[in-house]
Structure formats: structure tokens, C-alpha cells
PDB file of N, CA and C in Angstrom:
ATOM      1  N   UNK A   1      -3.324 -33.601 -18.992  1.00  0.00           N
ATOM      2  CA  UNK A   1      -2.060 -33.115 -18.482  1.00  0.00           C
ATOM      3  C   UNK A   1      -2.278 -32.621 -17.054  1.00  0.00           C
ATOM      4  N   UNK A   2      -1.460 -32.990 -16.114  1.00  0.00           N
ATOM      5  CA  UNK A   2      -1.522 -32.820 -14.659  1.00  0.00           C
ATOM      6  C   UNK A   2      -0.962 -31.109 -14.547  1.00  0.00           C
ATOM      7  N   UNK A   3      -1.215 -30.574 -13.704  1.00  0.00           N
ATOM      8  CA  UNK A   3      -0.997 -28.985 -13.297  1.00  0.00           C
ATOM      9  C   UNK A   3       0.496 -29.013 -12.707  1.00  0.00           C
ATOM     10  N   UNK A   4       0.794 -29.683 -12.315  1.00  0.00           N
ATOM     11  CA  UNK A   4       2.358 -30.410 -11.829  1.00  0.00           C
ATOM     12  C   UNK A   4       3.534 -29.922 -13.122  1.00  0.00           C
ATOM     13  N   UNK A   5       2.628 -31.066 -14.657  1.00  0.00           N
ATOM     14  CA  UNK A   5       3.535 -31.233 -15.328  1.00  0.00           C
ATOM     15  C   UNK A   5       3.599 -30.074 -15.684  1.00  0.00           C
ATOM     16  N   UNK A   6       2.285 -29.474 -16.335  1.00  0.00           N
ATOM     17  CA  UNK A   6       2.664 -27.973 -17.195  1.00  0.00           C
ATOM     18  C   UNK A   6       3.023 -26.760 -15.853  1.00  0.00           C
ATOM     19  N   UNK A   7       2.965 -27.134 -14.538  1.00  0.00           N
ATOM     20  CA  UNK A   7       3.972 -26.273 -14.181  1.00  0.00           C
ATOM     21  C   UNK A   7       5.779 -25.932 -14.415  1.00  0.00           C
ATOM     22  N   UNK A   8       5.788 -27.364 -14.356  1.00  0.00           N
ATOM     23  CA  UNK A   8       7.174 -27.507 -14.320  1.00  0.00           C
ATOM     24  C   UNK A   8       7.188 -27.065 -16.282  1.00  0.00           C
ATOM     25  N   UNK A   9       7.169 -27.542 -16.673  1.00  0.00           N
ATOM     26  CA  UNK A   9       7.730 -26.798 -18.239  1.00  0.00           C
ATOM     27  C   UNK A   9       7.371 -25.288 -18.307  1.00  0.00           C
ATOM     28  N   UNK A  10       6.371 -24.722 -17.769  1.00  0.00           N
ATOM     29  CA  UNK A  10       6.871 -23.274 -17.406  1.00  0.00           C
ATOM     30  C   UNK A  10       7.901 -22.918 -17.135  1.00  0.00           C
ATOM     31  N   UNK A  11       8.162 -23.561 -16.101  1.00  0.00           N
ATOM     32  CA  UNK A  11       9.275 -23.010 -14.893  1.00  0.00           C
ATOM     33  C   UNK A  11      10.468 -23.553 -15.733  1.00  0.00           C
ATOM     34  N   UNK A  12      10.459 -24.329 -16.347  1.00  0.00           N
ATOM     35  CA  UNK A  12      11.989 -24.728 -17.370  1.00  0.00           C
ATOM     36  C   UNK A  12      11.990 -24.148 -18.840  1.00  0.00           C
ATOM     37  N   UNK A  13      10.718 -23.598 -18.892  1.00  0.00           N
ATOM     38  CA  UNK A  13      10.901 -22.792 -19.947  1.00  0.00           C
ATOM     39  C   UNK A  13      11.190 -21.292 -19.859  1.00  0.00           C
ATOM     40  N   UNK A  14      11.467 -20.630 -18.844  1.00  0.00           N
ATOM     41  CA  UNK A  14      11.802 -19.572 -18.341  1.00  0.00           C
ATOM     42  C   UNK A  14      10.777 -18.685 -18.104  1.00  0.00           C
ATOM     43  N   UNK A  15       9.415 -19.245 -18.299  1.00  0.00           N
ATOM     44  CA  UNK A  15       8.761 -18.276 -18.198  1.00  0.00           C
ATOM     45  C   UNK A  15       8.341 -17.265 -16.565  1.00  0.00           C
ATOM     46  N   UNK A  16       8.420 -17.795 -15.932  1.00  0.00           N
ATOM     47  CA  UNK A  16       8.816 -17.592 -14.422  1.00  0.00           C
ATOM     48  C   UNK A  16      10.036 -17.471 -14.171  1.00  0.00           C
ATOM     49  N   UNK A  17      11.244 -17.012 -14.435  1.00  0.00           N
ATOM     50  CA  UNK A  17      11.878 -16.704 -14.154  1.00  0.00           C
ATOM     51  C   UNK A  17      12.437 -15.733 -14.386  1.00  0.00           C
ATOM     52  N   UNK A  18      12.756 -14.843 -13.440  1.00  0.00           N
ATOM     53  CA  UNK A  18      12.893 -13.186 -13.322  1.00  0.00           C
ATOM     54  C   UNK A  18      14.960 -12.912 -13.545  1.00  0.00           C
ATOM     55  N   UNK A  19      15.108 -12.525 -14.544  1.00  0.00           N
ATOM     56  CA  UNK A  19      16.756 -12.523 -14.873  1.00  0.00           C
ATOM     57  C   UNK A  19      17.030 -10.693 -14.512  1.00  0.00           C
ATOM     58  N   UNK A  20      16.031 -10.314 -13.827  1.00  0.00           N
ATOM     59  CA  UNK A  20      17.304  -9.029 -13.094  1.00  0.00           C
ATOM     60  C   UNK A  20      16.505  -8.719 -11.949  1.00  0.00           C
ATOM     61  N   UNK A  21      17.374  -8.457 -11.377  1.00  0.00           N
ATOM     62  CA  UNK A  21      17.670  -8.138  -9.585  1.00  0.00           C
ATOM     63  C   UNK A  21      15.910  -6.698  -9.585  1.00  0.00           C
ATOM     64  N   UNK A  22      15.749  -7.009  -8.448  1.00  0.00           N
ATOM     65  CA  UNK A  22      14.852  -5.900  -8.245  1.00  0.00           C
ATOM     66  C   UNK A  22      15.523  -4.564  -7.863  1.00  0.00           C
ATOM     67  N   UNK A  23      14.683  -3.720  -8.468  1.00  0.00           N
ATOM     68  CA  UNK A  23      15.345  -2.334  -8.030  1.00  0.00           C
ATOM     69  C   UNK A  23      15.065  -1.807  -6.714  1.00  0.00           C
ATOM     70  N   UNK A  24      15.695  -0.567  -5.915  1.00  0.00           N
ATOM     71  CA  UNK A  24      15.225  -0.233  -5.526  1.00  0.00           C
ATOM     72  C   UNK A  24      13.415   0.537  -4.962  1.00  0.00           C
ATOM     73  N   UNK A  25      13.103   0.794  -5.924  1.00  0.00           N
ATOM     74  CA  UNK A  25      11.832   1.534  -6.087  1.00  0.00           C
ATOM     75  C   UNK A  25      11.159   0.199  -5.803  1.00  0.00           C
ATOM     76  N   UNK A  26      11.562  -0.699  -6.663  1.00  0.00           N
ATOM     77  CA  UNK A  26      10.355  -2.135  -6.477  1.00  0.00           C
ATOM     78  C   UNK A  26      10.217  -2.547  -4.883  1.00  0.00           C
ATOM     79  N   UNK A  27      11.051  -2.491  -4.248  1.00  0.00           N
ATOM     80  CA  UNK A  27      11.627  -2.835  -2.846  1.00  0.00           C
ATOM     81  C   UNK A  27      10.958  -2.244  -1.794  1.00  0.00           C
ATOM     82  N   UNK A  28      11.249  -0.886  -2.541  1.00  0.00           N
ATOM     83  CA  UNK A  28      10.492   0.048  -1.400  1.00  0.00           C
ATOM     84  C   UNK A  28       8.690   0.048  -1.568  1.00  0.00           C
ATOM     85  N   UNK A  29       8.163   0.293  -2.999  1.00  0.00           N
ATOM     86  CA  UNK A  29       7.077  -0.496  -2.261  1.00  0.00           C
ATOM     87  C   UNK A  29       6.384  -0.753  -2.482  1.00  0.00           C
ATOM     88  N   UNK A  30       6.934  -1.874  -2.483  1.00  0.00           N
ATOM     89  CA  UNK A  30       6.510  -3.473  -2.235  1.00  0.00           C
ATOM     90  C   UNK A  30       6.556  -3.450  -0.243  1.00  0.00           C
ATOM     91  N   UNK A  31       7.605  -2.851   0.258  1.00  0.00           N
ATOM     92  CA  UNK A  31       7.472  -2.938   1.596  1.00  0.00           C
ATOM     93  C   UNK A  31       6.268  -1.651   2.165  1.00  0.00           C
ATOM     94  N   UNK A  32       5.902  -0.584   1.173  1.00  0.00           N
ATOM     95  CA  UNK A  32       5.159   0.804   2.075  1.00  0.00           C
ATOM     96  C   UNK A  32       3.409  -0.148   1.509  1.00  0.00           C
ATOM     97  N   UNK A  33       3.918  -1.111   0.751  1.00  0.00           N
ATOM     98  CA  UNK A  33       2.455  -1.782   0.464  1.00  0.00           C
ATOM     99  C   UNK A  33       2.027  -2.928   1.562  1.00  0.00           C
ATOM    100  N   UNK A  34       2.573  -3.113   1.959  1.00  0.00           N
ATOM    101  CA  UNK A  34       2.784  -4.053   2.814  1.00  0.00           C
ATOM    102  C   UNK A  34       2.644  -3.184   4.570  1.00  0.00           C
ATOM    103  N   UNK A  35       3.142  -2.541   5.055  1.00  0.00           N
ATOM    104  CA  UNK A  35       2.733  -1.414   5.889  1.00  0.00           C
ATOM    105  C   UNK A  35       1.499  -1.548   6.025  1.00  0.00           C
ATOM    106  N   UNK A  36       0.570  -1.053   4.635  1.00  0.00           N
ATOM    107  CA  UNK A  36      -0.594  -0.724   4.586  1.00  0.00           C
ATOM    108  C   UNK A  36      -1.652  -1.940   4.616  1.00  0.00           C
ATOM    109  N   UNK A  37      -1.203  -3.109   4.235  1.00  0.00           N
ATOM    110  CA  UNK A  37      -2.272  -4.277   4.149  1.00  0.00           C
ATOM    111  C   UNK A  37      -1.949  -4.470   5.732  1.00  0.00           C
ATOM    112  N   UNK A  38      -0.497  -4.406   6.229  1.00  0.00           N
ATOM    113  CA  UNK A  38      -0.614  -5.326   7.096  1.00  0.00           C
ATOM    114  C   UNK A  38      -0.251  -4.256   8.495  1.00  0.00           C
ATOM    115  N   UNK A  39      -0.825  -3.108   8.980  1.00  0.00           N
ATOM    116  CA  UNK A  39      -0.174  -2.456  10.194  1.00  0.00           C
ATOM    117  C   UNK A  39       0.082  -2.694  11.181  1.00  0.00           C
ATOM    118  N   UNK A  40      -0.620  -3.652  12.066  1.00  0.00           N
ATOM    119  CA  UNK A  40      -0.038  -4.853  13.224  1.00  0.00           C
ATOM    120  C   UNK A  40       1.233  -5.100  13.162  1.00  0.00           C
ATOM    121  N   UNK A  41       1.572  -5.925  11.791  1.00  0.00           N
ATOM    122  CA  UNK A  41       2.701  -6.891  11.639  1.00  0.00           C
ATOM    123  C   UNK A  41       3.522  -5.586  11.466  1.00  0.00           C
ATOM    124  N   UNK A  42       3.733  -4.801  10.885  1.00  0.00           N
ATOM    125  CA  UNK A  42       4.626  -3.747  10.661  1.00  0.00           C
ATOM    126  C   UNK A  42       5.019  -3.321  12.230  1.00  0.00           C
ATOM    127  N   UNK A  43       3.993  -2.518  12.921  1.00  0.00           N
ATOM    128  CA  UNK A  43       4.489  -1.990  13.651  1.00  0.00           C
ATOM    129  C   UNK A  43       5.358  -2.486  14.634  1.00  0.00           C
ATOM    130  N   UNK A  44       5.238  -3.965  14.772  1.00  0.00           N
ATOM    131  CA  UNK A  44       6.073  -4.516  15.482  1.00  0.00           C
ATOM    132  C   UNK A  44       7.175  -4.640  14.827  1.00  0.00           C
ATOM    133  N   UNK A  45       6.964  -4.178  13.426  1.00  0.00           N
ATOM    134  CA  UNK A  45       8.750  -4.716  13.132  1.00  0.00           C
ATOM    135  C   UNK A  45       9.949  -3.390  12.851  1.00  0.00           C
ATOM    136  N   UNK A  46       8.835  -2.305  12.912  1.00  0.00           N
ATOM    137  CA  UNK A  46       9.332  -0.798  12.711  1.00  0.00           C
ATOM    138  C   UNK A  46       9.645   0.418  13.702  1.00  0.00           C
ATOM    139  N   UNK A  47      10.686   0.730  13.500  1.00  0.00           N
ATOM    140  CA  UNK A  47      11.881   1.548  14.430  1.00  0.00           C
ATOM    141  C   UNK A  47      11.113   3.073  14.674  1.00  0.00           C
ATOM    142  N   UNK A  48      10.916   3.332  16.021  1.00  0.00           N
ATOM    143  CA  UNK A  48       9.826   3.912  16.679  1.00  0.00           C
ATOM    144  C   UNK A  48       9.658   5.226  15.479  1.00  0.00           C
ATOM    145  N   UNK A  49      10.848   5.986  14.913  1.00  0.00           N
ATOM    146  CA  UNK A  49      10.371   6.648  14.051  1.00  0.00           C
ATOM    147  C   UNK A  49       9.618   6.463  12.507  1.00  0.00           C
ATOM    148  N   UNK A  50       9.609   4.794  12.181  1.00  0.00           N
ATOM    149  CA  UNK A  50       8.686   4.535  11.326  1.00  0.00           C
ATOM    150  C   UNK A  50       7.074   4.498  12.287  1.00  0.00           C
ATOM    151  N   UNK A  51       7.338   3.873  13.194  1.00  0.00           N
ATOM    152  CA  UNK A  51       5.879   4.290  13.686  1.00  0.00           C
ATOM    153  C   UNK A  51       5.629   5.556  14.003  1.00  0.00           C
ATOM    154  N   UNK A  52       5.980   6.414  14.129  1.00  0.00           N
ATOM    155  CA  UNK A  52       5.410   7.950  13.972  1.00  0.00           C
ATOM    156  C   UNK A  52       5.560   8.147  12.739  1.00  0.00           C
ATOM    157  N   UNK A  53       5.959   7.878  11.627  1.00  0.00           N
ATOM    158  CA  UNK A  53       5.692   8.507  10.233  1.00  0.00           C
ATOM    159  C   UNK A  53       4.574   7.405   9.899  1.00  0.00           C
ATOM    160  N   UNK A  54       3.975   6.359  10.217  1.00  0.00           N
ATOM    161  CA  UNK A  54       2.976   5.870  10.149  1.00  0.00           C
ATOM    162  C   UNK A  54       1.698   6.277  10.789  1.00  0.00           C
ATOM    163  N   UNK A  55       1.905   6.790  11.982  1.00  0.00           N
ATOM    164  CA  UNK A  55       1.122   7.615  12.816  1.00  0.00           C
ATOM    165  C   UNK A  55       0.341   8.909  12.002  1.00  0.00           C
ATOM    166  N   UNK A  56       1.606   9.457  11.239  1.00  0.00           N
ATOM    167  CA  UNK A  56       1.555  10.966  11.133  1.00  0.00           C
ATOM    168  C   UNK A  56       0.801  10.783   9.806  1.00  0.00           C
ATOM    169  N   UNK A  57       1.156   9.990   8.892  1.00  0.00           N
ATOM    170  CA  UNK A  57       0.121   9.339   7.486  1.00  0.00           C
ATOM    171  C   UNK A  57      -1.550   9.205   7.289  1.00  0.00           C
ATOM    172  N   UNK A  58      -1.670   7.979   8.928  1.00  0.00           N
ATOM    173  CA  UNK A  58      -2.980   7.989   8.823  1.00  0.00           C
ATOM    174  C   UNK A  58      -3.654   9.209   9.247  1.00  0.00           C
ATOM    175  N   UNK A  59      -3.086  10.074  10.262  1.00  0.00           N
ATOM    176  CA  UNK A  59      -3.910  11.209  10.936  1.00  0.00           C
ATOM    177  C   UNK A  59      -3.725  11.921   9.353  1.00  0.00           C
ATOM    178  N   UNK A  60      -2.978  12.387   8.712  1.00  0.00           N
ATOM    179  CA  UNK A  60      -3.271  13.219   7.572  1.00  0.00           C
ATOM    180  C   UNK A  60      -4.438  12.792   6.817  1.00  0.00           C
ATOM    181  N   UNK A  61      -4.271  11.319   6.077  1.00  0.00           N
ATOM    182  CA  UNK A  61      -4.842  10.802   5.324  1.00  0.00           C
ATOM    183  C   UNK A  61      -6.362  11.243   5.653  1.00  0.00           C
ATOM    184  N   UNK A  62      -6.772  10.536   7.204  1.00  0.00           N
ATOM    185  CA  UNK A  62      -7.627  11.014   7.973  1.00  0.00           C
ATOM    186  C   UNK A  62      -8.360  12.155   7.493  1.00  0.00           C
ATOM    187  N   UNK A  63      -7.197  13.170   8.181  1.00  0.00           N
ATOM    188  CA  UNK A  63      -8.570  14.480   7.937  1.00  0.00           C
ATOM    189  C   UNK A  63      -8.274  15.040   6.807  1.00  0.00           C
ATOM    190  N   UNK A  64      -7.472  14.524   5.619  1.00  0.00           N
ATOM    191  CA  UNK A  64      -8.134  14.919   4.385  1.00  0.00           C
ATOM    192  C   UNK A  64      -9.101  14.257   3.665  1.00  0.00           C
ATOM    193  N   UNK A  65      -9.503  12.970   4.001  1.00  0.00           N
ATOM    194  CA  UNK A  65     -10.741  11.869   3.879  1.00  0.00           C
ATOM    195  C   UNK A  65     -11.638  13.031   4.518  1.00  0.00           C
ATOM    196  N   UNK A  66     -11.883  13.319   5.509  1.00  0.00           N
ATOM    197  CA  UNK A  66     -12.828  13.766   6.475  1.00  0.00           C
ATOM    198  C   UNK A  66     -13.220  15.431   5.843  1.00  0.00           C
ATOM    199  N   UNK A  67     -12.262  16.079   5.755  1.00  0.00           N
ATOM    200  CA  UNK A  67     -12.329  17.497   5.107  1.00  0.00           C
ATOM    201  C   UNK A  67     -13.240  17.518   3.805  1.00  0.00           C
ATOM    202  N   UNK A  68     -13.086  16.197   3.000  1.00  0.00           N
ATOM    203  CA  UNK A  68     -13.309  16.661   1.540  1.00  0.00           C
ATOM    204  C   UNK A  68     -14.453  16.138   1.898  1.00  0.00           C
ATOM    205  N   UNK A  69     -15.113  15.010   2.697  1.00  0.00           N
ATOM    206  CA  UNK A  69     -16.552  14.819   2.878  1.00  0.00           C
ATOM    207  C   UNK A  69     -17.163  15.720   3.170  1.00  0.00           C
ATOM    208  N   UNK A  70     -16.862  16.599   4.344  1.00  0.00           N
ATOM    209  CA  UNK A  70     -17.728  17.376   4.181  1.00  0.00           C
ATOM    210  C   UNK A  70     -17.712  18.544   3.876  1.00  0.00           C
ATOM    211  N   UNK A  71     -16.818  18.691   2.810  1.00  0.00           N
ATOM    212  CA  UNK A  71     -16.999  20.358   1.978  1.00  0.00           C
ATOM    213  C   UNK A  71     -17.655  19.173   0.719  1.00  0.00           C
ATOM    214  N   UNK A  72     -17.939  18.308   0.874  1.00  0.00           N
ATOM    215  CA  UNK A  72     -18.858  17.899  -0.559  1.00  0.00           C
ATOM    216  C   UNK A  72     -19.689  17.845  -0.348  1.00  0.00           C
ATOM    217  N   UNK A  73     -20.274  17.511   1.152  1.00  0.00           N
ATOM    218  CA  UNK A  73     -21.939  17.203   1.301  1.00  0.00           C
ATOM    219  C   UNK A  73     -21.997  18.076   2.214  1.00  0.00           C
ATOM    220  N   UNK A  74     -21.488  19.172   2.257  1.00  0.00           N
ATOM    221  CA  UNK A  74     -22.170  20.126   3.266  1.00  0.00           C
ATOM    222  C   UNK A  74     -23.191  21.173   2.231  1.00  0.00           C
ATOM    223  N   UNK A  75     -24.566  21.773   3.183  1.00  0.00           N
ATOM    224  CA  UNK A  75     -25.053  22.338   2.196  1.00  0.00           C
ATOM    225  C   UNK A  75     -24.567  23.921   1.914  1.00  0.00           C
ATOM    226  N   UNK A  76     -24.448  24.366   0.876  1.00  0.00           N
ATOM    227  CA  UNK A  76     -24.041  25.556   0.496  1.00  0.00           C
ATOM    228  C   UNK A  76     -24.446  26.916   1.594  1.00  0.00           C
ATOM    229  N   UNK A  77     -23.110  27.907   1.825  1.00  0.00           N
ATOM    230  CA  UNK A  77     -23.756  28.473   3.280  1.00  0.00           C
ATOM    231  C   UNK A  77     -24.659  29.232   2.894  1.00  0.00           C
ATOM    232  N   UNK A  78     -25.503  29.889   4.095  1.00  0.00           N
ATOM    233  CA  UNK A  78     -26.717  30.470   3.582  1.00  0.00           C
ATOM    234  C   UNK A  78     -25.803  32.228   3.203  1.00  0.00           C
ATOM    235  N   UNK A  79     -26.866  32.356   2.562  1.00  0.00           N
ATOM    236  CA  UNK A  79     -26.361  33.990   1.518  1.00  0.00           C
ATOM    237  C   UNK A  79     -27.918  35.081   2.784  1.00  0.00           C
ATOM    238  N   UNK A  80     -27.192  36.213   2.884  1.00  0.00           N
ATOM    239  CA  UNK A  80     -27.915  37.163   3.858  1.00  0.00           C
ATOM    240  C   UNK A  80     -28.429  37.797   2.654  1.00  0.00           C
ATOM    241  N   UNK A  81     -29.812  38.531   3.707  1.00  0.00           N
ATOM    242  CA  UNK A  81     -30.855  39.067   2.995  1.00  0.00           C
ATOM    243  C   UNK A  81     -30.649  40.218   2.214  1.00  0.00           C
TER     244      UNK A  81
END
């Protein structure tokens, strides 16, 4: 059997086919996922205040990545005599 045929009887058997509308939530993100794979392509397509709430994301993200490294591998402070 060719990949052709048993595609197509999928596709006429409904199994691929999606019978309700996407919701909101799916929409949104599906697009803040997309942001993130793709930030180039976004920023050119996003209204200067999405690029500052994109801005303002990674700098957070940032130094809470950065904060928790090193309160994990920092060594314990020294204790006085």
C-alpha cells in the first residue's frame, strides 16, 4: 500500500479532521510559542510595544536564570569566629 493511498483514507475517514474552531487560548499560544522559537521573524512583525514586552521577558527571564545559578553554586558565606 502506497503512503498516498492510506493517506488519503485517513483524511476521508475523518481522522484528520478537526470539527471545532480553535479557541482562543489555543491561538494565543500557539502565537507566544512561536515568538519564542522564532524572535527575528516576530519582531519584525510586532507593534513596538510587543517588542518591549518581549524585551522586558527575556531581561527577567535572564536574571532569574542568572540569580538562581548562583545562589545554587555559590559557596555558603563564611560564618565569623
Amino acid at each position: 500500500m502506497r503512503f498516498g493511498s492510506m493517506f488519503r483514507r485517513l483524511r476521508i475517514g475523518g481522522f484528520l479532521r478537526v470539527d471545532r474552531p480553535s479557541t482562543r487560548l489555543e491561538i494565543m499560544t500557539g502565537r507566544v510559542l512561536a515568538v519564542c522559537v522564532h524572535p527575528f521573524m516576530a519582531w519584525r512583525v510586532l507593534s513596538p510595544s510587543g517588542r518591549a514586552l518581549i524585551l522586558t521577558s527575556y531581561a527577567v527571564t535572564t536574571y532569574i536564570t542568572v540569580l538562581t545559578m548562583l545562589l545554587l553554586l555559590s559557596p555558603s558565606a563564611p560564618r565569623p569566629f
